[in-house]
PDB file of N, CA and C in Angstrom:
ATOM      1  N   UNK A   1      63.858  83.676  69.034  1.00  0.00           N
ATOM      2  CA  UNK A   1      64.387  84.011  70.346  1.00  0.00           C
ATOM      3  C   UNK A   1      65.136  85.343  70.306  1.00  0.00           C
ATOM      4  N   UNK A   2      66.039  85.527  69.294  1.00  0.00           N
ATOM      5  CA  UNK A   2      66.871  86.503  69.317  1.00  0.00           C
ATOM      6  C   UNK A   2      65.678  87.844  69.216  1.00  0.00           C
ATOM      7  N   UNK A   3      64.624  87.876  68.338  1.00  0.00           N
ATOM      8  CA  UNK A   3      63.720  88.890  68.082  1.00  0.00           C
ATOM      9  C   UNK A   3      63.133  89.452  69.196  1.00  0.00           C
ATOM     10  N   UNK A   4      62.849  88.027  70.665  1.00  0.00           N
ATOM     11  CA  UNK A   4      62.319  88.269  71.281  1.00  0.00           C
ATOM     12  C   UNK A   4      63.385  89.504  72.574  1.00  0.00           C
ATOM     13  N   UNK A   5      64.287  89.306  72.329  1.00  0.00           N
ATOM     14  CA  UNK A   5      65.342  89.345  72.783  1.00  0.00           C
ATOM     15  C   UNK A   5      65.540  91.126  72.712  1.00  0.00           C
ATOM     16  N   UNK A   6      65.473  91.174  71.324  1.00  0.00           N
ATOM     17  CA  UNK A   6      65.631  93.274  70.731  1.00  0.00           C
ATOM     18  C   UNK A   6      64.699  93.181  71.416  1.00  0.00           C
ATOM     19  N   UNK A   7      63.161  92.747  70.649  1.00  0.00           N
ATOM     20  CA  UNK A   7      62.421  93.429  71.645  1.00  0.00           C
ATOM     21  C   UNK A   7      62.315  94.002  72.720  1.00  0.00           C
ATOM     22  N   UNK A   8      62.853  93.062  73.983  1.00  0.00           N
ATOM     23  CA  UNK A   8      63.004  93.680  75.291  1.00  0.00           C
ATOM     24  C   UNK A   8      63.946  94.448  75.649  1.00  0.00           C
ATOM     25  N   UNK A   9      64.922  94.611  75.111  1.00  0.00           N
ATOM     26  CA  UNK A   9      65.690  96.043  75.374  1.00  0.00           C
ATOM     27  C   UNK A   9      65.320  96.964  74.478  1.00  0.00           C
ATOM     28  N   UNK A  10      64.304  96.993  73.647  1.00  0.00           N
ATOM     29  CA  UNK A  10      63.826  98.236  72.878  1.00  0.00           C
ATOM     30  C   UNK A  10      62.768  98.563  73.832  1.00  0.00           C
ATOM     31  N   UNK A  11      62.051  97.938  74.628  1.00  0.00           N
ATOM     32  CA  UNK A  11      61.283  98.099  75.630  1.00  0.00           C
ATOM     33  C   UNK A  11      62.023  98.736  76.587  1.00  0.00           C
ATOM     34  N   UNK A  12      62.894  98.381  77.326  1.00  0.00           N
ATOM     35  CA  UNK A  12      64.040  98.797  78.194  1.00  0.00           C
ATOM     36  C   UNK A  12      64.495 100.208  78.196  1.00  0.00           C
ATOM     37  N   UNK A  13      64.432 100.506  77.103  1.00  0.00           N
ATOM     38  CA  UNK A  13      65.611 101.552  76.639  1.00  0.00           C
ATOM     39  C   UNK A  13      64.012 102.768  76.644  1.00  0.00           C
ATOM     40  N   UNK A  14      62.644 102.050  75.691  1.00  0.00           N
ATOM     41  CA  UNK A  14      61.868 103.137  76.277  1.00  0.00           C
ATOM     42  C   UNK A  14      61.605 103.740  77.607  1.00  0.00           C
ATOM     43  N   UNK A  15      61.120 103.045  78.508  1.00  0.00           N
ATOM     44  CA  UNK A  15      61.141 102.930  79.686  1.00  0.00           C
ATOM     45  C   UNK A  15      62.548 103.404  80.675  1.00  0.00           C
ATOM     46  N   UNK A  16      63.591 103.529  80.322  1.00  0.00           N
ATOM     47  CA  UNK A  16      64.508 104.446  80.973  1.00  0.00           C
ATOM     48  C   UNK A  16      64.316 105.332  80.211  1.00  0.00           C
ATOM     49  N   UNK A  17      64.012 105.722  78.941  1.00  0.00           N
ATOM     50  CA  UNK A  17      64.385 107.188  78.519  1.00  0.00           C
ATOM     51  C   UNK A  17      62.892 108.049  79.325  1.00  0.00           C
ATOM     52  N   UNK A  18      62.144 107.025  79.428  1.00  0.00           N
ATOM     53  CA  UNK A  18      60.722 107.846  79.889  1.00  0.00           C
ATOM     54  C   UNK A  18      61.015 108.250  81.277  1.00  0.00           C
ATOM     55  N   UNK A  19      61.480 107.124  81.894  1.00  0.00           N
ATOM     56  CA  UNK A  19      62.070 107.471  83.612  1.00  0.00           C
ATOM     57  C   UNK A  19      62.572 108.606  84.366  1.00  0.00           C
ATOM     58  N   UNK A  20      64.059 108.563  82.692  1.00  0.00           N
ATOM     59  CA  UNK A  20      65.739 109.667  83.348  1.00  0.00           C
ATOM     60  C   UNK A  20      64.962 110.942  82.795  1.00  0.00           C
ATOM     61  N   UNK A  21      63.154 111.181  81.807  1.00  0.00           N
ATOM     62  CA  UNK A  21      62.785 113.100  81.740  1.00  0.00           C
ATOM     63  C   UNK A  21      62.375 112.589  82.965  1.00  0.00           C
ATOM     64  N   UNK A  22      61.585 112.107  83.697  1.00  0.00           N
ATOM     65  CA  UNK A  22      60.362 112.216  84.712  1.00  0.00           C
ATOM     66  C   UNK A  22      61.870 112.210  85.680  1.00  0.00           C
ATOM     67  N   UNK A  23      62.613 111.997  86.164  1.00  0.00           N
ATOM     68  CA  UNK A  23      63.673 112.168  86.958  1.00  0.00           C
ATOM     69  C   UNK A  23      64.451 113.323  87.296  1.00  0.00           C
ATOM     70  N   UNK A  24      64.419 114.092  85.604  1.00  0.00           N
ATOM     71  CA  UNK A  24      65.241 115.165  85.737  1.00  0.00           C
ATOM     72  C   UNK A  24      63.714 116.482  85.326  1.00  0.00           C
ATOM     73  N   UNK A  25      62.909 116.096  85.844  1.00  0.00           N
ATOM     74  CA  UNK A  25      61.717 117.120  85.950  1.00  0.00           C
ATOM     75  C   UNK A  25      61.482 117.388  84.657  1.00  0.00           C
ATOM     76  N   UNK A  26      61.605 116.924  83.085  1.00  0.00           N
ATOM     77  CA  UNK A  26      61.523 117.436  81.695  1.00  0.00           C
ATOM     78  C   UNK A  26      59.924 117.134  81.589  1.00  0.00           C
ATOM     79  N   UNK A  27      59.503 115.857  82.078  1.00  0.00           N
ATOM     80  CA  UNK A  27      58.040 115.566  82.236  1.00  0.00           C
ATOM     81  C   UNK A  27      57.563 115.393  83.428  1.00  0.00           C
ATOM     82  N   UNK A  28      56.159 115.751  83.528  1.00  0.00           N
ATOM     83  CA  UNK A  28      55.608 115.425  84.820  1.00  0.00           C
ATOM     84  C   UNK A  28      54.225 114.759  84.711  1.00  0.00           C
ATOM     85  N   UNK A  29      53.301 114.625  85.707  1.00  0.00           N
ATOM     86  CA  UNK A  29      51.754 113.919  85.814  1.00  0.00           C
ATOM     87  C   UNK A  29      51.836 113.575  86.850  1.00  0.00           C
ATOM     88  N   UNK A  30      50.589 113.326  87.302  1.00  0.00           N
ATOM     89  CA  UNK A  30      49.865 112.734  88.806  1.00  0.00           C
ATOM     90  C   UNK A  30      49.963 111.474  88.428  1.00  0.00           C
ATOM     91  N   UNK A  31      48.978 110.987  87.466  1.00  0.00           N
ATOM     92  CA  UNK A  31      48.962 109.657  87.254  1.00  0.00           C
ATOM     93  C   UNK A  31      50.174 109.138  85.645  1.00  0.00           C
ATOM     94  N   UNK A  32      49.946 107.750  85.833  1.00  0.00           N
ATOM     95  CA  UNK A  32      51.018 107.469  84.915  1.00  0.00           C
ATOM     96  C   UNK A  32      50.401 107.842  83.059  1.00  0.00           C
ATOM     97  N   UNK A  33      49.236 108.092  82.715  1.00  0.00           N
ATOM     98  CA  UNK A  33      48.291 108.646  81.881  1.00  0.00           C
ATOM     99  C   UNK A  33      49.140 109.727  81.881  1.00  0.00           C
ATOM    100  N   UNK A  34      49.097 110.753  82.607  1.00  0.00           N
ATOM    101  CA  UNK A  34      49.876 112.222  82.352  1.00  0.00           C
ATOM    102  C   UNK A  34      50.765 112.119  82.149  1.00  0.00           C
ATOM    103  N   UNK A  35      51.904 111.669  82.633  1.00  0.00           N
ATOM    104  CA  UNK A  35      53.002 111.317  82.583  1.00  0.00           C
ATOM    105  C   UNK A  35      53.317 111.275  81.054  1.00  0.00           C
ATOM    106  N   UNK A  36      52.518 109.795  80.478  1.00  0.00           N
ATOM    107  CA  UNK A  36      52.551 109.276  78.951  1.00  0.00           C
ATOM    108  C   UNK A  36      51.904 110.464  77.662  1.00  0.00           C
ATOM    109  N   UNK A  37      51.159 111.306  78.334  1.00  0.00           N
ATOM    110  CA  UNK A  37      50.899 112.355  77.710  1.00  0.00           C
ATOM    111  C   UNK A  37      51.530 113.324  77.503  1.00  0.00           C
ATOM    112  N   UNK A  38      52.407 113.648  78.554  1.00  0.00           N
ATOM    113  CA  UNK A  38      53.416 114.882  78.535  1.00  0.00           C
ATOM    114  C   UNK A  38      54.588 114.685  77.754  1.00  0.00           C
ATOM    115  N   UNK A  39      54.807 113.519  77.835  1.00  0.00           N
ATOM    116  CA  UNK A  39      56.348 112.559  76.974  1.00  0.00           C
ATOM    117  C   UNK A  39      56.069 112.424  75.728  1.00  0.00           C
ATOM    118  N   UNK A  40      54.545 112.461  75.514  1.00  0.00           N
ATOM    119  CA  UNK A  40      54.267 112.232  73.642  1.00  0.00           C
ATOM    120  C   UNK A  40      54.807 113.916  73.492  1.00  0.00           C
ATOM    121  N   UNK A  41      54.106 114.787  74.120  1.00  0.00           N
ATOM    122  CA  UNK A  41      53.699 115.984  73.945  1.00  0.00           C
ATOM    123  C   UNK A  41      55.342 116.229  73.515  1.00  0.00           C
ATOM    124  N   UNK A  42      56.029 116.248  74.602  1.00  0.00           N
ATOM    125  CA  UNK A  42      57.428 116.829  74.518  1.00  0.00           C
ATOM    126  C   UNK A  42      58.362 115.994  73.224  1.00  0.00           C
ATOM    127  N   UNK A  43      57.703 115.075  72.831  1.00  0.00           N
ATOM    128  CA  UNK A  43      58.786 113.712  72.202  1.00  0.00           C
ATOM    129  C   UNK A  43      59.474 113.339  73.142  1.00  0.00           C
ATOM    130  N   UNK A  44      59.514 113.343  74.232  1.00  0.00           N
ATOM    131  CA  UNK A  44      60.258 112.281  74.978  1.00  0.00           C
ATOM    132  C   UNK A  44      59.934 110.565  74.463  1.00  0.00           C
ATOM    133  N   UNK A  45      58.770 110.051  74.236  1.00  0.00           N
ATOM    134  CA  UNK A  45      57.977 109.204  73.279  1.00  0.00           C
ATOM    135  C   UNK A  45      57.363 109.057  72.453  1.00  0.00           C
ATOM    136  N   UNK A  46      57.405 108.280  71.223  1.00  0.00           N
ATOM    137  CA  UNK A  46      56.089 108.417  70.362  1.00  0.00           C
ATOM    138  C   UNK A  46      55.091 107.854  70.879  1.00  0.00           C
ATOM    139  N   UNK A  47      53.598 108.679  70.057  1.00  0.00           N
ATOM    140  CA  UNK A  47      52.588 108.008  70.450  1.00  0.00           C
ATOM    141  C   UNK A  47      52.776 105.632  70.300  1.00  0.00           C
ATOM    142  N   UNK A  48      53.362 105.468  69.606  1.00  0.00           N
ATOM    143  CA  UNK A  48      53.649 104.019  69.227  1.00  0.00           C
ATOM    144  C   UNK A  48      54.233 103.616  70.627  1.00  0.00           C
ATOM    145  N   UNK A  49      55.140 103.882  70.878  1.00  0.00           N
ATOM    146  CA  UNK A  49      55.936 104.176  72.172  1.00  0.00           C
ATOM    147  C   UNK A  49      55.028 104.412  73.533  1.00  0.00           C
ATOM    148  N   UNK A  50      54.550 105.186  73.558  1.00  0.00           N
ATOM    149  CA  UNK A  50      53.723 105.503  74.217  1.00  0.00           C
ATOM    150  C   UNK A  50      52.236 104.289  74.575  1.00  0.00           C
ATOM    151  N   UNK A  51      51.917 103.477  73.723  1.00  0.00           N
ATOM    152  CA  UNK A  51      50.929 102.902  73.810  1.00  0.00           C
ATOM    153  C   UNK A  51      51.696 101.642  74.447  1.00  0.00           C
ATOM    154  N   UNK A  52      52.660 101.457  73.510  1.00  0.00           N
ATOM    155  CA  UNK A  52      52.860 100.395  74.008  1.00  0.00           C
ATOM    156  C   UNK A  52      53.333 100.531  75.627  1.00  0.00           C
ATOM    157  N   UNK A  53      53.695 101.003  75.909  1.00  0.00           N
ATOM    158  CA  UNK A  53      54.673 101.474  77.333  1.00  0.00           C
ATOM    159  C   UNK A  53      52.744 101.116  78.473  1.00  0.00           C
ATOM    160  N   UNK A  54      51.967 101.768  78.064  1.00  0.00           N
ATOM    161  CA  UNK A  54      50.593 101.611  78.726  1.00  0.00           C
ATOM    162  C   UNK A  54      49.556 100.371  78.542  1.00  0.00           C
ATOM    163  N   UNK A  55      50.362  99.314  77.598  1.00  0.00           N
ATOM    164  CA  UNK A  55      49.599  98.447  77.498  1.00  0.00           C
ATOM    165  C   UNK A  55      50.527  97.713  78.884  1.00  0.00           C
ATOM    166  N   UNK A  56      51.667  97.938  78.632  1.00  0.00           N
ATOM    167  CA  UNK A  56      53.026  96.792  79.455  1.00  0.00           C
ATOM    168  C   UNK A  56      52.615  97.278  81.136  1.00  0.00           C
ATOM    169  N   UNK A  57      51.739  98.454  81.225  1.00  0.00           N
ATOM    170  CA  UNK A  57      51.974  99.093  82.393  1.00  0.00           C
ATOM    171  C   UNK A  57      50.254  98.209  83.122  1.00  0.00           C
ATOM    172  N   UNK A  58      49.573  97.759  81.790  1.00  0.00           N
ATOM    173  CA  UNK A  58      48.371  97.878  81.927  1.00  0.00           C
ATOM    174  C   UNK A  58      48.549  96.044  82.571  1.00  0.00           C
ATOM    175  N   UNK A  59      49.310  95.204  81.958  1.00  0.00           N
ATOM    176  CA  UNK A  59      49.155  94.187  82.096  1.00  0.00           C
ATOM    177  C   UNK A  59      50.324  93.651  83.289  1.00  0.00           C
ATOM    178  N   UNK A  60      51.123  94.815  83.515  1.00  0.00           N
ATOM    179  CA  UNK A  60      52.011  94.352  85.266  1.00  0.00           C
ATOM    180  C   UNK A  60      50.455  95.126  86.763  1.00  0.00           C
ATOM    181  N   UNK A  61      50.039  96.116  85.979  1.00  0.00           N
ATOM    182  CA  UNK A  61      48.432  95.993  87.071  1.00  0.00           C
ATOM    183  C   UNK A  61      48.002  94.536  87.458  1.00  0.00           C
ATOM    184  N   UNK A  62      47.303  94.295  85.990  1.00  0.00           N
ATOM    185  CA  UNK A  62      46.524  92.822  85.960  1.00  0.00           C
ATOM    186  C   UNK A  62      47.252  91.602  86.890  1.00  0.00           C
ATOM    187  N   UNK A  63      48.539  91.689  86.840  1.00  0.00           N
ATOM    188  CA  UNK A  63      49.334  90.818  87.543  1.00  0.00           C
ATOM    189  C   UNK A  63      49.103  90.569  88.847  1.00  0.00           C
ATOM    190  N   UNK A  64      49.235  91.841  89.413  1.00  0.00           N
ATOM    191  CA  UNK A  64      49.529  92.688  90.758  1.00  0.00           C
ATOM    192  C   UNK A  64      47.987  92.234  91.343  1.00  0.00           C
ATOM    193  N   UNK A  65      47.309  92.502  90.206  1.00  0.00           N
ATOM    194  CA  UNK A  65      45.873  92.604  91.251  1.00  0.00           C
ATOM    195  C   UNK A  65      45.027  91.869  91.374  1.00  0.00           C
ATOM    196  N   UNK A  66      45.702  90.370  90.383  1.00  0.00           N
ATOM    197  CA  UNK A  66      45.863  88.592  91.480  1.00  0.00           C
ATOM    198  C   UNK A  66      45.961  88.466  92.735  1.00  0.00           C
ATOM    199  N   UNK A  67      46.244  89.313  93.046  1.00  0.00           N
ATOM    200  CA  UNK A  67      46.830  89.059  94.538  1.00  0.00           C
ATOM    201  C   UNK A  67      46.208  90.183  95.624  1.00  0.00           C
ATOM    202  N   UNK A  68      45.134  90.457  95.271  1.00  0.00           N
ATOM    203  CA  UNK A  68      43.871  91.208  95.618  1.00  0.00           C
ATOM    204  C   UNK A  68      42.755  90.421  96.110  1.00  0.00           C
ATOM    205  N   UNK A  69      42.608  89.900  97.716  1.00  0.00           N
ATOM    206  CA  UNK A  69      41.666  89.274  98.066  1.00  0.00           C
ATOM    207  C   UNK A  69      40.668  90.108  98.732  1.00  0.00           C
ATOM    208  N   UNK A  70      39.106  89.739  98.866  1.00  0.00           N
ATOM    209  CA  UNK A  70      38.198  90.337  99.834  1.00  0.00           C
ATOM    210  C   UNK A  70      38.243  90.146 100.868  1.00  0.00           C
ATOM    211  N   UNK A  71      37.918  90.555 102.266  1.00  0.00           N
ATOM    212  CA  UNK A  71      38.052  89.797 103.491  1.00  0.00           C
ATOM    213  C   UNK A  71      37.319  88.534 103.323  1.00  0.00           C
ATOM    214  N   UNK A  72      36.460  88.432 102.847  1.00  0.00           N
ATOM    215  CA  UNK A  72      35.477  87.137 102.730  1.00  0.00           C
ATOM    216  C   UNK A  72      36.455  85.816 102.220  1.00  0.00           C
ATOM    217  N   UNK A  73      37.143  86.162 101.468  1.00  0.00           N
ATOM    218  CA  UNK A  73      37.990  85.258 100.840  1.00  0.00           C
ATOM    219  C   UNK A  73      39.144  84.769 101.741  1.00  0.00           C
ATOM    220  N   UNK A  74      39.981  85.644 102.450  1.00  0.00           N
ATOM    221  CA  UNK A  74      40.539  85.796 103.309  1.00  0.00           C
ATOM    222  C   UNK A  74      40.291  84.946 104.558  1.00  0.00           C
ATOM    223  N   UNK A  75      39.104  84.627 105.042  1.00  0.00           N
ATOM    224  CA  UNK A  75      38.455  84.478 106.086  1.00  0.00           C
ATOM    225  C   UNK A  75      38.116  82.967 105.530  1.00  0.00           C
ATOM    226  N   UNK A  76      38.281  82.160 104.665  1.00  0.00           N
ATOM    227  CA  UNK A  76      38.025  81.097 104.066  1.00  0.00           C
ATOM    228  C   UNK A  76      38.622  80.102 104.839  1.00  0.00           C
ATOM    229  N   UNK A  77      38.481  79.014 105.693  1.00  0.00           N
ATOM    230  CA  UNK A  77      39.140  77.889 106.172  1.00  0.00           C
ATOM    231  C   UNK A  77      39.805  78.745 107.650  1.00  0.00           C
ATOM    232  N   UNK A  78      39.539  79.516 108.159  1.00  0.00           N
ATOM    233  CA  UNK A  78      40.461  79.756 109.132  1.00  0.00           C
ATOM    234  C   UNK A  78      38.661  79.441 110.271  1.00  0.00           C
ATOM    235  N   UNK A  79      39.359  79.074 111.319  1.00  0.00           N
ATOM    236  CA  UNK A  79      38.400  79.054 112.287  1.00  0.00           C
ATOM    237  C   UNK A  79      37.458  80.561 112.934  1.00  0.00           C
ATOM    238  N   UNK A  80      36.539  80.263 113.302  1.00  0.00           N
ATOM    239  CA  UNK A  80      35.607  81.784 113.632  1.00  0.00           C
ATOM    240  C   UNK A  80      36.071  81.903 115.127  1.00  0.00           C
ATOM    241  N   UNK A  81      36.468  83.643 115.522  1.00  0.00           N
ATOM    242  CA  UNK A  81      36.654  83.742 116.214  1.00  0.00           C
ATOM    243  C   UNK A  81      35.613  84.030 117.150  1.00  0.00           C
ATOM    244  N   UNK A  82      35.505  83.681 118.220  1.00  0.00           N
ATOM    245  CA  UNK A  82      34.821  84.176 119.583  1.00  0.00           C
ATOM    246  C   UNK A  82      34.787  85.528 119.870  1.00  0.00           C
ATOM    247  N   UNK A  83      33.303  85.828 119.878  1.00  0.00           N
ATOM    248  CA  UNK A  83      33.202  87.634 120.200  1.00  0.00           C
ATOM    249  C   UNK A  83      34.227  87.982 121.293  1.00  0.00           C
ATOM    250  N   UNK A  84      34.390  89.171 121.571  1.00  0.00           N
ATOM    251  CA  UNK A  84      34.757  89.655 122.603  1.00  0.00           C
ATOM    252  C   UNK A  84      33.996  90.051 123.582  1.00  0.00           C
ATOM    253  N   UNK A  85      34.008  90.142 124.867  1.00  0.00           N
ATOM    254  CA  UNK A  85      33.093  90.604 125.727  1.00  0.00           C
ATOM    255  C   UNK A  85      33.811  91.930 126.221  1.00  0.00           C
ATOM    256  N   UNK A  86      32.836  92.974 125.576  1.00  0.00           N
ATOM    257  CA  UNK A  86      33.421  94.264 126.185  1.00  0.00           C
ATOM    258  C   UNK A  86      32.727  94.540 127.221  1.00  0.00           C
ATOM    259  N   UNK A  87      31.801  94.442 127.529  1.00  0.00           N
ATOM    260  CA  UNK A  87      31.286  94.595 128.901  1.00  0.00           C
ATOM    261  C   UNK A  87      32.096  94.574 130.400  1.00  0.00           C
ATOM    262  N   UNK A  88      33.080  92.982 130.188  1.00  0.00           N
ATOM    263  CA  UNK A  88      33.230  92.775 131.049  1.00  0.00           C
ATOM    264  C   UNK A  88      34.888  93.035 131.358  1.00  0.00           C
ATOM    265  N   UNK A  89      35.735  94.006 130.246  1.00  0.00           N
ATOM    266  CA  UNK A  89      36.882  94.181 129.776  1.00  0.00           C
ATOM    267  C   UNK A  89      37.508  95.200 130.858  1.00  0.00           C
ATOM    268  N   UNK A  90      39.020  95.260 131.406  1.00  0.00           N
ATOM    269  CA  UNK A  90      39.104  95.645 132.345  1.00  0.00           C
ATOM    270  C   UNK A  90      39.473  97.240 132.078  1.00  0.00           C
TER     271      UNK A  90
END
C-alpha cells in the first residue's frame, strides 16, 4: 500500500512539474505528443517520465471514451418519433 502510495505522488509531482513549464511558456505543442516531446527535449522530463506520463494520459482517454455512444445506440428503447409535416408548417 505504502509503495502504491510514492508511486502516486511521484506521478503527481511529474505531472505538475510538466504543467507549471507548459504554464510558464518553457514548453509548448498543439497536441499533448508535442508537448511530451518538447519536455524530454528541454529535460523538463525524462524519456522514462515521459512515457509513463503518455501511457496515464493514454488510459484516462480509454476511460473517457466509454462514454462515447453512436446515435444508433442512443436511440435504443426510446419511442420513434413521428415525421414532421413541413408542408403543412406555418
Amino acid at each position: 500500500m505504502l509503495g502504491l502510495t510514492i508511486a502516486k505522488l511521484k506521478r503527481n509531482r511529474r505531472k505538475k512539474r510538466l504543467l507549471k513549464a507548459l504554464k510558464k511558456g518553457a514548453i509548448e505543442g498543439i497536441t499533448w505528443e508535442d508537448v511530451l516531446k518538447d519536455a524530454m527535449a528541454k529535460s523538463v522530463v525524462s524519456k522514462e517520465e515521459a512515457k509513463i506520463l503518455e501511457h496515464v494520459r493514454g488510459l484516462v482517454m480509454e476511460i473517457i471514451a466509454v462514454d462515447e455512444f453512436t446515435t444508433e445506440e442512443l436511440a435504443v428503447g426510446r419511442k420513434p418519433q413521428p415525421p414532421v409535416d413541413t408542408q403543412h408548417a406555418a
